[in-house]
Protein backbone atom coordinates (compact mmCIF):
# COMPACT_ATOMS: atom_id res chain seq x y z
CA UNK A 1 0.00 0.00 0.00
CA UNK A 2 1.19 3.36 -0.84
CA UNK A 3 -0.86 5.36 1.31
CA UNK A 4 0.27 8.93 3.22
CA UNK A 5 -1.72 9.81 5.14
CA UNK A 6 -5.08 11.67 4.11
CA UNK A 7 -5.72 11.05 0.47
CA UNK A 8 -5.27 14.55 -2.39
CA UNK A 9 -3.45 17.11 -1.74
CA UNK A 10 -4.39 18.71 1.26
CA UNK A 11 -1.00 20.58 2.66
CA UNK A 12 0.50 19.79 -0.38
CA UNK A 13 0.67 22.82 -2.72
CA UNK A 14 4.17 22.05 -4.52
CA UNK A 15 3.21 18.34 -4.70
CA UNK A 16 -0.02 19.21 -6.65
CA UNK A 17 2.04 22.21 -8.98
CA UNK A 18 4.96 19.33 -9.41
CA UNK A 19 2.50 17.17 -10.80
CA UNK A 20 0.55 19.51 -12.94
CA UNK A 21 3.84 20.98 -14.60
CA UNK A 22 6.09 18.10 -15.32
CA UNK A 23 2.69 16.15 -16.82
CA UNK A 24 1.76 18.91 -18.90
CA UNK A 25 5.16 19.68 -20.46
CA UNK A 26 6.10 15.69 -20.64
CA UNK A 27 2.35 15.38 -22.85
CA UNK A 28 2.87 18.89 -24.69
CA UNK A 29 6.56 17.71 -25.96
CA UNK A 30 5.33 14.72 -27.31
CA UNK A 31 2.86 16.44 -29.10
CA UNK A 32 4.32 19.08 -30.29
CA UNK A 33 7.38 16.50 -30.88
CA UNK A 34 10.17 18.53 -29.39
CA UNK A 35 11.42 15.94 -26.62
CA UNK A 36 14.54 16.59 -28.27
CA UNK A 37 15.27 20.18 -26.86
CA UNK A 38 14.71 18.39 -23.50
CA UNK A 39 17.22 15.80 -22.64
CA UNK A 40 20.90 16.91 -22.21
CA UNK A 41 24.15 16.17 -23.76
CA UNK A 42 28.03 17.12 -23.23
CA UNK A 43 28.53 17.15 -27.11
CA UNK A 44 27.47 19.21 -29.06
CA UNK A 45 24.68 20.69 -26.32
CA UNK A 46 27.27 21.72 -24.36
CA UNK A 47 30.41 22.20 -25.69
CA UNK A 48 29.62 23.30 -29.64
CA UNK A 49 26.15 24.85 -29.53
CA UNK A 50 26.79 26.45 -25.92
CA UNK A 51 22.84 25.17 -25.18
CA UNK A 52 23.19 25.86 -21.11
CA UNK A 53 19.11 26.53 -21.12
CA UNK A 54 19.06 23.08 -21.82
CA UNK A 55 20.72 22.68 -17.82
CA UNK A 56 17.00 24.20 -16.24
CA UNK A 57 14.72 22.74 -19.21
CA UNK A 58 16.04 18.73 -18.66
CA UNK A 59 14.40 18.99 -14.97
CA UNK A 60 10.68 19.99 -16.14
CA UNK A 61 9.59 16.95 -18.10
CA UNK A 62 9.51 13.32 -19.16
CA UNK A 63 10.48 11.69 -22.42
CA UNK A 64 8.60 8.68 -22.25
CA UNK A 65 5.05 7.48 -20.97
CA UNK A 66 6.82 4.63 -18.59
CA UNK A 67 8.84 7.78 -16.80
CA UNK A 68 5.24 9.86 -16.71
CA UNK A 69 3.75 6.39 -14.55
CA UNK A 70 5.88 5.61 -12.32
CA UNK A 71 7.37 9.23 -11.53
CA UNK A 72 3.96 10.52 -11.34
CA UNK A 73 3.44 7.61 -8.55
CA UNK A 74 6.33 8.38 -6.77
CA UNK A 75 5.58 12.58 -6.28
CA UNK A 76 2.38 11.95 -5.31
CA UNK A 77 3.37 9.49 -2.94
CA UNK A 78 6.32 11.72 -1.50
CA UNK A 79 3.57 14.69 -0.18
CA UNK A 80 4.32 12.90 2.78
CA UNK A 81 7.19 14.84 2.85
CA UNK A 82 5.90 17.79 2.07
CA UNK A 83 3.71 17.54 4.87
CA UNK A 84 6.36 17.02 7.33
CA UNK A 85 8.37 19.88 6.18
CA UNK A 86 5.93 22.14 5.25
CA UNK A 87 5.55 24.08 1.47
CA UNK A 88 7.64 26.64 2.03
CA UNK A 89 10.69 23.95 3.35
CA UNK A 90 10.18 21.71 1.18
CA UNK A 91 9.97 24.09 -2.09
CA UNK A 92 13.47 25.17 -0.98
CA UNK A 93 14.42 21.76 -0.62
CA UNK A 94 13.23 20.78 -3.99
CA UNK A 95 14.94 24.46 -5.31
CA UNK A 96 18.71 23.23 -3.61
CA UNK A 97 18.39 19.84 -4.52
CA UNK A 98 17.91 20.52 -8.81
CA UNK A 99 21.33 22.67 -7.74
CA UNK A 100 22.85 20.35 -6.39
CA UNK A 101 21.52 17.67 -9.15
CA UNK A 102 22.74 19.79 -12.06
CA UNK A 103 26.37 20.42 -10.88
CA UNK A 104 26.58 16.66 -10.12
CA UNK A 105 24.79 15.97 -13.61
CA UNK A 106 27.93 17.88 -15.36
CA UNK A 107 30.07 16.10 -13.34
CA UNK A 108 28.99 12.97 -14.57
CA UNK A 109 28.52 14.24 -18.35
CA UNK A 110 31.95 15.10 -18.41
CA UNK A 111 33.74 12.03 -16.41
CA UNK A 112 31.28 9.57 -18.14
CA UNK A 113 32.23 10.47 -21.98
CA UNK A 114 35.10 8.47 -21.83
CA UNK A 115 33.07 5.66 -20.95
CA UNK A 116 30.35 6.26 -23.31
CA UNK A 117 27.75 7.96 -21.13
CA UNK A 118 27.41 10.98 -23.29
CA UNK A 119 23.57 11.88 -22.72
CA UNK A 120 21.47 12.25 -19.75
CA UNK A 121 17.72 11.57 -20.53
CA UNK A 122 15.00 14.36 -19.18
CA UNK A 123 13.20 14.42 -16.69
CA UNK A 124 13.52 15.41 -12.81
CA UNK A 125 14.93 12.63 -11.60
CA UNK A 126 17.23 14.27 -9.52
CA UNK A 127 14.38 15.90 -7.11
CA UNK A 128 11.90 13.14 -7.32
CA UNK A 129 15.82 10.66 -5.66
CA UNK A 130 16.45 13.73 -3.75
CA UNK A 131 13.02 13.29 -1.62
CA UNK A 132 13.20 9.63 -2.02
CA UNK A 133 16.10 9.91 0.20
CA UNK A 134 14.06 11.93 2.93
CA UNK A 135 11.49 9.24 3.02
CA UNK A 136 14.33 6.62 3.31
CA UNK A 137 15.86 8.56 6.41
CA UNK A 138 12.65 10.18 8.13
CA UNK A 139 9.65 8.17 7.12
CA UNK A 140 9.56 4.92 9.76
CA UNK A 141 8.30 1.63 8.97
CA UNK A 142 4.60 1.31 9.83
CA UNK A 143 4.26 -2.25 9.31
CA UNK A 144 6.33 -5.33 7.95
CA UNK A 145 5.00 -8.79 6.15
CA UNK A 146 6.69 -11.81 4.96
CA UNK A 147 6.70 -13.11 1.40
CA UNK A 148 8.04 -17.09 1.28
CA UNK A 149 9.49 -16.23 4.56
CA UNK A 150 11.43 -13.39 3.34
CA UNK A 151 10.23 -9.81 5.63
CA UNK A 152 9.98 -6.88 4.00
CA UNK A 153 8.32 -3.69 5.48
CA UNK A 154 5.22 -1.24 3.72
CA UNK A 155 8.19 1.05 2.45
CA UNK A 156 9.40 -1.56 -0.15
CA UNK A 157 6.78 -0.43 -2.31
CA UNK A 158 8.17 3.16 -2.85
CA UNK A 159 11.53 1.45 -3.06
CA UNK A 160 10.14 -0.95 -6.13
CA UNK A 161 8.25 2.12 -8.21
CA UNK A 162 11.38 3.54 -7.70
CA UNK A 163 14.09 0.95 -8.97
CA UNK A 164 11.64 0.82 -11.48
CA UNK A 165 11.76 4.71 -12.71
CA UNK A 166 15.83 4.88 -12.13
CA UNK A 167 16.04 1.60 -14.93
CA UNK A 168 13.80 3.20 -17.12
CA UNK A 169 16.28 4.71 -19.22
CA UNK A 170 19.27 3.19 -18.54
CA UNK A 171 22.41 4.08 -18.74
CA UNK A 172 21.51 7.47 -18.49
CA UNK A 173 18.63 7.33 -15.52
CA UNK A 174 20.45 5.30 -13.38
CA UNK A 175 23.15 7.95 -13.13
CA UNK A 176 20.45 10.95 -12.71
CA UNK A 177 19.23 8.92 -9.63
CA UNK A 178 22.67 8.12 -7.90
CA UNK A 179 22.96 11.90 -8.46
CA UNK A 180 19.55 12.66 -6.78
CA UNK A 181 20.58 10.25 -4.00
CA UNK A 182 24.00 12.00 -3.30
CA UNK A 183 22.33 15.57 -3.57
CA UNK A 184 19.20 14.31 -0.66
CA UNK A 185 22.43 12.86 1.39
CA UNK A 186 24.33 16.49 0.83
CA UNK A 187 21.04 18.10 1.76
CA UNK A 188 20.48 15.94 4.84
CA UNK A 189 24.04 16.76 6.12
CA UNK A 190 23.28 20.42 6.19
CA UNK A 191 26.20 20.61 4.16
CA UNK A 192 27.05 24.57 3.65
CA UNK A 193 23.79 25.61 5.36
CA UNK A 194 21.66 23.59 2.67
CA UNK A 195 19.38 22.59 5.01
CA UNK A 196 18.69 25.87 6.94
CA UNK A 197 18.38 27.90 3.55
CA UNK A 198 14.88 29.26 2.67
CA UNK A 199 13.42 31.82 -0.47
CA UNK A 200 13.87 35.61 0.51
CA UNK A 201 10.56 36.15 2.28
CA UNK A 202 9.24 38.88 -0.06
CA UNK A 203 9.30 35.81 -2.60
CA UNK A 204 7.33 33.56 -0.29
CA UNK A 205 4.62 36.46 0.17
CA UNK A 206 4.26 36.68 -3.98
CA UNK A 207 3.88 32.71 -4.03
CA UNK A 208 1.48 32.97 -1.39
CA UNK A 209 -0.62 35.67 -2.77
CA UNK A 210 -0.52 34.33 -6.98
CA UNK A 211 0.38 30.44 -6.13
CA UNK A 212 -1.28 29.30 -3.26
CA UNK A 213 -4.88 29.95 -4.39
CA UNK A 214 -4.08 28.01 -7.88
CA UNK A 215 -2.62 24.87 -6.49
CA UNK A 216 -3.88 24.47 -2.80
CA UNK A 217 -6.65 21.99 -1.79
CA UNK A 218 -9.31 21.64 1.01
CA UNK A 219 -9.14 19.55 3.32
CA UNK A 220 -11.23 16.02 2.87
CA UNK A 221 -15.10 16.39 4.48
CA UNK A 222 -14.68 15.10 7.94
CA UNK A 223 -17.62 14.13 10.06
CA UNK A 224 -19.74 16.23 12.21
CA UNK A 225 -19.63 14.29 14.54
CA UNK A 226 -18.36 15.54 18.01
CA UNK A 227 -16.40 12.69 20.24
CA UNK A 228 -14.50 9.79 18.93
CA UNK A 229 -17.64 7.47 19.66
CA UNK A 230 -20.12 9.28 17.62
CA UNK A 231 -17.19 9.24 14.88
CA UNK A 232 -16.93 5.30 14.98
CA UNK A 233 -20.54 4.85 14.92
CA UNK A 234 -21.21 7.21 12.03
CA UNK A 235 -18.21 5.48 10.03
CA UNK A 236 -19.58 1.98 10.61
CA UNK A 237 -22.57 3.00 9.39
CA UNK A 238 -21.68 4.66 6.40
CA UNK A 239 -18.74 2.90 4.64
CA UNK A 240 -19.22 -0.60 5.37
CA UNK A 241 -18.69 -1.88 2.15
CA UNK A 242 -15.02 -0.62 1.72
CA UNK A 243 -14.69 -1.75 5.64
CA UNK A 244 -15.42 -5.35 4.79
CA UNK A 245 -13.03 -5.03 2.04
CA UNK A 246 -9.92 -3.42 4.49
CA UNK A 247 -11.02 -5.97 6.84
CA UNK A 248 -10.86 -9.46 4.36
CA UNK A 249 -7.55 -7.53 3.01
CA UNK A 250 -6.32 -7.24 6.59
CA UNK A 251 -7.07 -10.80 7.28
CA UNK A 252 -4.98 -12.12 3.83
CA UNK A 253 -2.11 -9.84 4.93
CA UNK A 254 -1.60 -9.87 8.19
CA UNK A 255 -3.37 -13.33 9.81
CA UNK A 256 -6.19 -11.14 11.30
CA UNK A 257 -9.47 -13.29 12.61
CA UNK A 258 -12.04 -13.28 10.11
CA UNK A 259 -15.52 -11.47 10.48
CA UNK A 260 -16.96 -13.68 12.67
CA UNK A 261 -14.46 -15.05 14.65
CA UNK A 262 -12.60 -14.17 18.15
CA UNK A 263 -10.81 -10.96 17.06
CA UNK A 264 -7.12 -11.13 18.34
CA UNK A 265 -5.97 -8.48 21.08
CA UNK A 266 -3.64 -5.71 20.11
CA UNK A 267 -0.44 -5.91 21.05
CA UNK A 268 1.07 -3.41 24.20
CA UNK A 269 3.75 -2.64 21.54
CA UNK A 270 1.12 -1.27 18.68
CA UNK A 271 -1.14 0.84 21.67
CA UNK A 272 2.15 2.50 22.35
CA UNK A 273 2.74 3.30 19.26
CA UNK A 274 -0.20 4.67 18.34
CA UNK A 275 -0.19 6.73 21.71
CA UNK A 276 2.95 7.95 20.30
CA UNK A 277 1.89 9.07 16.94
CA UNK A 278 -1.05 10.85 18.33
CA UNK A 279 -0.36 12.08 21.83
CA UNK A 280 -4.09 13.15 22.15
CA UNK A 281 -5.50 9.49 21.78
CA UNK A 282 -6.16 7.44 24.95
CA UNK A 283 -5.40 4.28 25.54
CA UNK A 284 -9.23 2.82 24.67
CA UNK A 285 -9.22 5.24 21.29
CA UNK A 286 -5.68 3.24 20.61
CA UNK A 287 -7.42 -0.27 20.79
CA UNK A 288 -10.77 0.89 18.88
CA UNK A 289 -8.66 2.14 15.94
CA UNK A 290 -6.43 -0.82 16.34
CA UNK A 291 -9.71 -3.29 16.45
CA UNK A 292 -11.14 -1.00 13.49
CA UNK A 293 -8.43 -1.84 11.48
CA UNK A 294 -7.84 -5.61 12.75
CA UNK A 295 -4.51 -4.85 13.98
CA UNK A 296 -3.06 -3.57 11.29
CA UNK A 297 -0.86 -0.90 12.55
CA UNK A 298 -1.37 1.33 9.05
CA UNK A 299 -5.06 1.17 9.32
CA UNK A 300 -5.04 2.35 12.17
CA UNK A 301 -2.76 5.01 12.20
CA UNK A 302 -5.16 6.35 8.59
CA UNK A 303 -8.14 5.72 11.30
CA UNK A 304 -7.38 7.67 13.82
CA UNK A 305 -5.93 10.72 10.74
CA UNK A 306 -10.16 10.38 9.73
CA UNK A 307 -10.88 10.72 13.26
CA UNK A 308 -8.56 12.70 15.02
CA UNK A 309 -8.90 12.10 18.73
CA UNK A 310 -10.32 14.60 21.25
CA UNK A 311 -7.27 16.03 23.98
CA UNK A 312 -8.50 14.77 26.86
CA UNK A 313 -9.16 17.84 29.44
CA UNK A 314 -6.55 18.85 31.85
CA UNK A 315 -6.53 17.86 35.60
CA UNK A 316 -6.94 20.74 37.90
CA UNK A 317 -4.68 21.04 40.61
């Protein structure tokens, strides 16, 4: 499963433009066939025709359909990050790590022509390996699962859409992610204040004022409801099929009873985690989400997102 959190892109502005840019100008070159004045070369872009535009155009779009998929899966996915930095972070992130990405990318241009690498295909892989690096170092497992007795955790799945973008276009994208991995590790060290830097506020006031109200979202309808037992009643009534569908899923994945049977306890270890996640939540709120997702850690964690729990009220000395 690839979910993160609330579904769209509520909180997720530059996710949302991302997406509506590089799609547009990846389906507009093919139409207008000019996915040649995308990609990027040492010779003759470089060197003879002096084409350094061609440096800030190779970021903005796709060459192929494949590349549109699976990096279109991947920056939607990554809002995640967006929401734990924030827009205004994580634009700046995305702004150092192309930087970063297209020093490295003439780096590799010029050490890789005597081995043949001569072109690097379009696209922005080096952002979309930049942030998968975030997710690698701040995004913790939620839940693991065994396949023929092998364990792998819920994060493999970014990890496979992934291998699967950076061997799209090989040699070339393969060497455009390594370089968006070692920019996300440069920007993770806080190497030369990478990490701390931020756009000039009088530019974050413009993008506020012209940007925000183009690509910003509303938040998903949430219940009326007003405590966290109302909430689970008016949920249970109201999207039971897709609950018996998590719940069979949950039972094929992760050993769960089935409807009908003794339900099995949640685990000390997943009620503290939970508490964890959502300070707010008591322990009985922990084991209703838990029990509301059949103790799938995931589920629950969505659950109790849906239905945020009420902070319980303060003792008085």
């Amino acid at each position: 499963m690839l979910a993160a959190g609330p579904s769209g892109f509520y909180n997720a502005p530059t996710t949302k433009g991302i997406l509506l840019v590089v799609g547009s100008l990846s389906l507009l070159s093919s139409i207008l066939q000019i996915k040649t004045d995308f990609h990027l070369q040492l010779v003759p872009h470089l060197t003879t025709h002096h084409q350094f535009w061609r440096l800030i155009t190779s970021h903005f779009a796709f060459a192929t359909s494949t590349e549109v998929l699976f990096g279109g899966l991947i920056i939607y996915h990554l809002r995640i990050i967006e929401r734990l930095f924030g827009p205004a972070k994580y634009v700046s992130f995305l702004f150092v790590s192309a930087i970063l990405c297209t020093f490295l990318n003439i780096a590799v241009l010029v050490t890789g022509n005597a081995l043949g690498l001569n072109a690097l295909p379009s696209g922005p892989y080096g952002v979309i390996f930049a942030a998968v690096y975030q997710f690698y170092t701040l995004i913790p497992v939620m839940y693991e699962f065994k396949i023929f007795g092998v364990a792998f955790s819920d994060k493999v799945f970014m990890y496979v859409i992934a291998a699967q973008l950076m061997l799209s276009h090989m040699p070339g994208s393969i060497a455009l992610a390594v370089c968006g991995l070692l920019s996300g590790a440069i920007y993770r060290s806080d190497f030369a204040g990478t990490r701390r830097w931020r756009f000039p506020k009088p530019v974050m006031r413009i993008a506020e004022r012209f940007l925000m109200p183009i690509f910003s979202s509303s938040p998903a309808i949430r219940s009326t409801a007003t405590t966290f037992e109302s909430r689970t009643q008016t949920r249970s009534t109201t999207d039971r099929p897709a609950q018996a569908m998590r719940e069979y899923l949950n039972v094929l994945s992760t050993g769960g009873a089935p409807q009908g049977g003794t339900p099995r306890p949640p685990s000390e270890e997943q009620i503290a985690t939970l508490q964890a996640i959502f300070p707010t939540a008591t322990q009985d709120q922990a084991i209703a989400a838990l029990n509301s997702a059949n103790n799938n850690l995931d589920g629950a964690v969505q659950y109790l997102l849906e239905n945020q729990p009420d902070a319980p009220p303060s003792s008085s000395s």
